[in-house]
N, C-alpha and C. Protein backbone atom coordinates (compact mmCIF):
# COMPACT_ATOMS: atom_id res chain seq x y z
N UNK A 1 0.82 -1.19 0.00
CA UNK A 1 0.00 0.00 0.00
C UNK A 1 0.86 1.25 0.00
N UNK A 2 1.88 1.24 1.05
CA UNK A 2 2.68 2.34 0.59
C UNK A 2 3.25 2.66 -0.24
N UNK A 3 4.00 1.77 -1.23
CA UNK A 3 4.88 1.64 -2.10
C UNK A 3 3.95 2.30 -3.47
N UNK A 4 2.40 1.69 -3.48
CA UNK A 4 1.57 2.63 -4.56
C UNK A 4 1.27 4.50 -3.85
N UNK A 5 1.47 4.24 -2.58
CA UNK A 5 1.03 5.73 -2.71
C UNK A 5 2.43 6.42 -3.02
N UNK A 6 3.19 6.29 -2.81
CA UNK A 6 4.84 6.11 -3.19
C UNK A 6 4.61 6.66 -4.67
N UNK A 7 4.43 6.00 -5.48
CA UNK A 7 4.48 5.73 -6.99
C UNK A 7 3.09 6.84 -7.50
N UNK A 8 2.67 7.04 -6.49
CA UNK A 8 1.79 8.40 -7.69
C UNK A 8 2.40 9.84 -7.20
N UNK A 9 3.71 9.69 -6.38
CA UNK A 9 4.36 11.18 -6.15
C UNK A 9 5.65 11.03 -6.68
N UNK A 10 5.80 12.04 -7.80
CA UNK A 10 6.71 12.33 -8.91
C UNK A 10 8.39 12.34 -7.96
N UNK A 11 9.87 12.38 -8.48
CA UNK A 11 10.83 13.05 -7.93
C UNK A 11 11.14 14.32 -7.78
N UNK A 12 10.22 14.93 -8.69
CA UNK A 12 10.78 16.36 -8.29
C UNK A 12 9.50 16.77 -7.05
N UNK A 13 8.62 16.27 -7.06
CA UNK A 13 7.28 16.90 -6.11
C UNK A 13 7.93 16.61 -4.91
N UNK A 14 8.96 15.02 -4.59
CA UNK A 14 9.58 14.54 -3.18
C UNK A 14 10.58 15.53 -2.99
N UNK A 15 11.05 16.03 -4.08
CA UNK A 15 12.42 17.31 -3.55
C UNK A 15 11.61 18.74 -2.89
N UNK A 16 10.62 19.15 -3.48
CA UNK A 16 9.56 19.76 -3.15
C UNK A 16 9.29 20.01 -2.01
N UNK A 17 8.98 19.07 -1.22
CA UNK A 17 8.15 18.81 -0.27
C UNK A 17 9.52 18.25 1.18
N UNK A 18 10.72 17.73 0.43
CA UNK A 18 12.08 17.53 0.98
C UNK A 18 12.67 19.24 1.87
N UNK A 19 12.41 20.03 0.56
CA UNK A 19 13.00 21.17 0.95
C UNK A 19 12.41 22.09 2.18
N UNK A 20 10.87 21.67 1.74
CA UNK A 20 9.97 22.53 2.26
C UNK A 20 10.28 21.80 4.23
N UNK A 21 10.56 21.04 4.35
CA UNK A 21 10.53 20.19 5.37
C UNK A 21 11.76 20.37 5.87
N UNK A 22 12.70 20.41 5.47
CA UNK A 22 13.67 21.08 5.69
C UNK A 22 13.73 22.68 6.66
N UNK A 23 13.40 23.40 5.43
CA UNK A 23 13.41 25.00 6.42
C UNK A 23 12.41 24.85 7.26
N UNK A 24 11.05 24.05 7.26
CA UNK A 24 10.73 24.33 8.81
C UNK A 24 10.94 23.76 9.54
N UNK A 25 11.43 22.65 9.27
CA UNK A 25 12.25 21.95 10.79
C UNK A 25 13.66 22.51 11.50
N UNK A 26 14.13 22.91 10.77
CA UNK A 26 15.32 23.50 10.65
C UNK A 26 15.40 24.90 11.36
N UNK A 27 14.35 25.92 10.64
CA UNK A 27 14.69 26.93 11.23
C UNK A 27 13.38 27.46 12.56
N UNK A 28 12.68 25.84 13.34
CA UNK A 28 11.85 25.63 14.28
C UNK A 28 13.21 25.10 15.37
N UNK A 29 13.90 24.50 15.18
CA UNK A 29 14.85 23.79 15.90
C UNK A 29 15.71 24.82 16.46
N UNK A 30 15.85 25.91 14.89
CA UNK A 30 16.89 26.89 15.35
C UNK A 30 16.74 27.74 16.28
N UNK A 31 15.30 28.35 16.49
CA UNK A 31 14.38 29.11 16.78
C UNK A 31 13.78 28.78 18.84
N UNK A 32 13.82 27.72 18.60
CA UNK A 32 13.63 26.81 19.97
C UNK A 32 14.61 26.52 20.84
N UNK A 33 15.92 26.71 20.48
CA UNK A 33 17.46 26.70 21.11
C UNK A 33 17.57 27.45 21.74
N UNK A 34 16.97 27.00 23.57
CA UNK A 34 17.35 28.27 24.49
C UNK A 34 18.81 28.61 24.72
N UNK A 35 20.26 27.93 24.21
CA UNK A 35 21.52 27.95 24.81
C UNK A 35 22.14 28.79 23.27
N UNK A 36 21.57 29.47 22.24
CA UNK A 36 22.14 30.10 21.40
C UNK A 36 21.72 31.77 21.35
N UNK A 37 22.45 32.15 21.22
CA UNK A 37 21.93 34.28 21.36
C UNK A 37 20.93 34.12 19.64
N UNK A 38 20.27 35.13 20.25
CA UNK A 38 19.28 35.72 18.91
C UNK A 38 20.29 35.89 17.87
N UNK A 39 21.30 37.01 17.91
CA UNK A 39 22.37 36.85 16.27
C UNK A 39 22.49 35.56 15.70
N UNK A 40 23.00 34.67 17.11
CA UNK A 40 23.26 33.03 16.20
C UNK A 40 21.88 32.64 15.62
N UNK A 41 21.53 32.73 16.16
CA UNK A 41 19.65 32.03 15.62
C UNK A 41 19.55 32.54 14.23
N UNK A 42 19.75 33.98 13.98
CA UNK A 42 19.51 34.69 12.67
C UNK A 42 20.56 34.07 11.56
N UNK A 43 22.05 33.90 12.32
CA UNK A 43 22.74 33.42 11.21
C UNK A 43 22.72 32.05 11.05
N UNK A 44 21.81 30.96 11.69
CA UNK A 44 21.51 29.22 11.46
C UNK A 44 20.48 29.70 9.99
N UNK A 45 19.84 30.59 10.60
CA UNK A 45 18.45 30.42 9.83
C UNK A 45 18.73 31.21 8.36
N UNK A 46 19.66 32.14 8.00
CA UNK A 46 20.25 32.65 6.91
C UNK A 46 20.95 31.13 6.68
N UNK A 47 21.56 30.61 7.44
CA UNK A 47 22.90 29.67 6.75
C UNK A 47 21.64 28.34 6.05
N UNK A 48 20.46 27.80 6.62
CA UNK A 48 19.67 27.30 6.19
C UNK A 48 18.75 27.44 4.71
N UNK A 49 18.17 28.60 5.23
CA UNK A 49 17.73 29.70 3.62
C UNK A 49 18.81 29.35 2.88
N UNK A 50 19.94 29.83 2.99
CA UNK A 50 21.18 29.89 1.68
C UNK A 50 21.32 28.29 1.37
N UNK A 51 21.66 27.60 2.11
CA UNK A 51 21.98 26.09 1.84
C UNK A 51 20.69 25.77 1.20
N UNK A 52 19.75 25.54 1.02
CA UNK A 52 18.20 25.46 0.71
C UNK A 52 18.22 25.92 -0.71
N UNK A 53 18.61 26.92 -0.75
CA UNK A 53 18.87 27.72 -2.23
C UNK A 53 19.60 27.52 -3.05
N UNK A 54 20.50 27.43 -2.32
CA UNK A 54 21.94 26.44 -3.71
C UNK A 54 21.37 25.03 -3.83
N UNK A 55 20.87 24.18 -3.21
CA UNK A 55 20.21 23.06 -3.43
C UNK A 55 19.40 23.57 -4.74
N UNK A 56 18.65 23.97 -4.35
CA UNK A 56 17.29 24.23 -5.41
C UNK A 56 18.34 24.83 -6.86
N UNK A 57 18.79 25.63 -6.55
CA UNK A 57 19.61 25.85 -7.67
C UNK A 57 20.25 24.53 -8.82
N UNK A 58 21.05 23.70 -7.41
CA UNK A 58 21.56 22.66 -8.45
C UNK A 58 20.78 21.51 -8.72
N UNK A 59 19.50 21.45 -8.03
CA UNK A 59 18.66 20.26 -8.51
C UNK A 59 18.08 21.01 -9.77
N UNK A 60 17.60 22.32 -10.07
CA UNK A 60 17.31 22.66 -11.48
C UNK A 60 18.33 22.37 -12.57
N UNK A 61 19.27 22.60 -11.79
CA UNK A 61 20.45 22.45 -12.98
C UNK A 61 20.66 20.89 -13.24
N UNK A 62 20.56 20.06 -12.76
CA UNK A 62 20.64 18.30 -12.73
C UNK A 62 19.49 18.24 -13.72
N UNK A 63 18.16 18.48 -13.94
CA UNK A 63 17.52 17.65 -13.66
C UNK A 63 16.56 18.23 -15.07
N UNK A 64 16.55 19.84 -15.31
CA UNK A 64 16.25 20.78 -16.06
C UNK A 64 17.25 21.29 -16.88
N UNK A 65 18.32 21.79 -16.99
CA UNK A 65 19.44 22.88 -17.77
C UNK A 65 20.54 21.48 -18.11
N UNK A 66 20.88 20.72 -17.84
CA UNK A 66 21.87 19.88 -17.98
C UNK A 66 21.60 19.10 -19.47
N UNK A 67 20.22 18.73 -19.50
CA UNK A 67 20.03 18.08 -20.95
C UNK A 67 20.38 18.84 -21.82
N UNK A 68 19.86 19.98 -21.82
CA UNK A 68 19.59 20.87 -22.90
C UNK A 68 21.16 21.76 -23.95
């Protein structure tokens, strides 16, 4: 049963939904860290955003711009 619900969600919709899961876990975790100062918090959650972004960047480029 899983394996069909599996199979009607595309690879790029799982990167999608990868990323999206990502920044909010990520910058909820960051955010919830009573032993880090507010600056650090701001620069996890920039360093997250940015890492997030070059991802997305090079999965377009893999997957979209590379054939062509």
């Amino acid at each position: 049963m899983i394996a069909h619900i599996f199979s009607l969600i595309s690879f790029q919709e799982i990167g999608y939904i990868i990323g999206i899961a990502v920044i909010m876990f990520g910058c909820t975790a960051v955010m919830q860290n009573p032993f880090i100062s507010i600056g650090k918090k701001i620069l996890w959650v920039l360093t997250i955003l940015l890492l997030n972004w070059i991802g997305l960047l090079w999965y377009y480029y893999t997957y979209y711009m590379k054939d062509k």
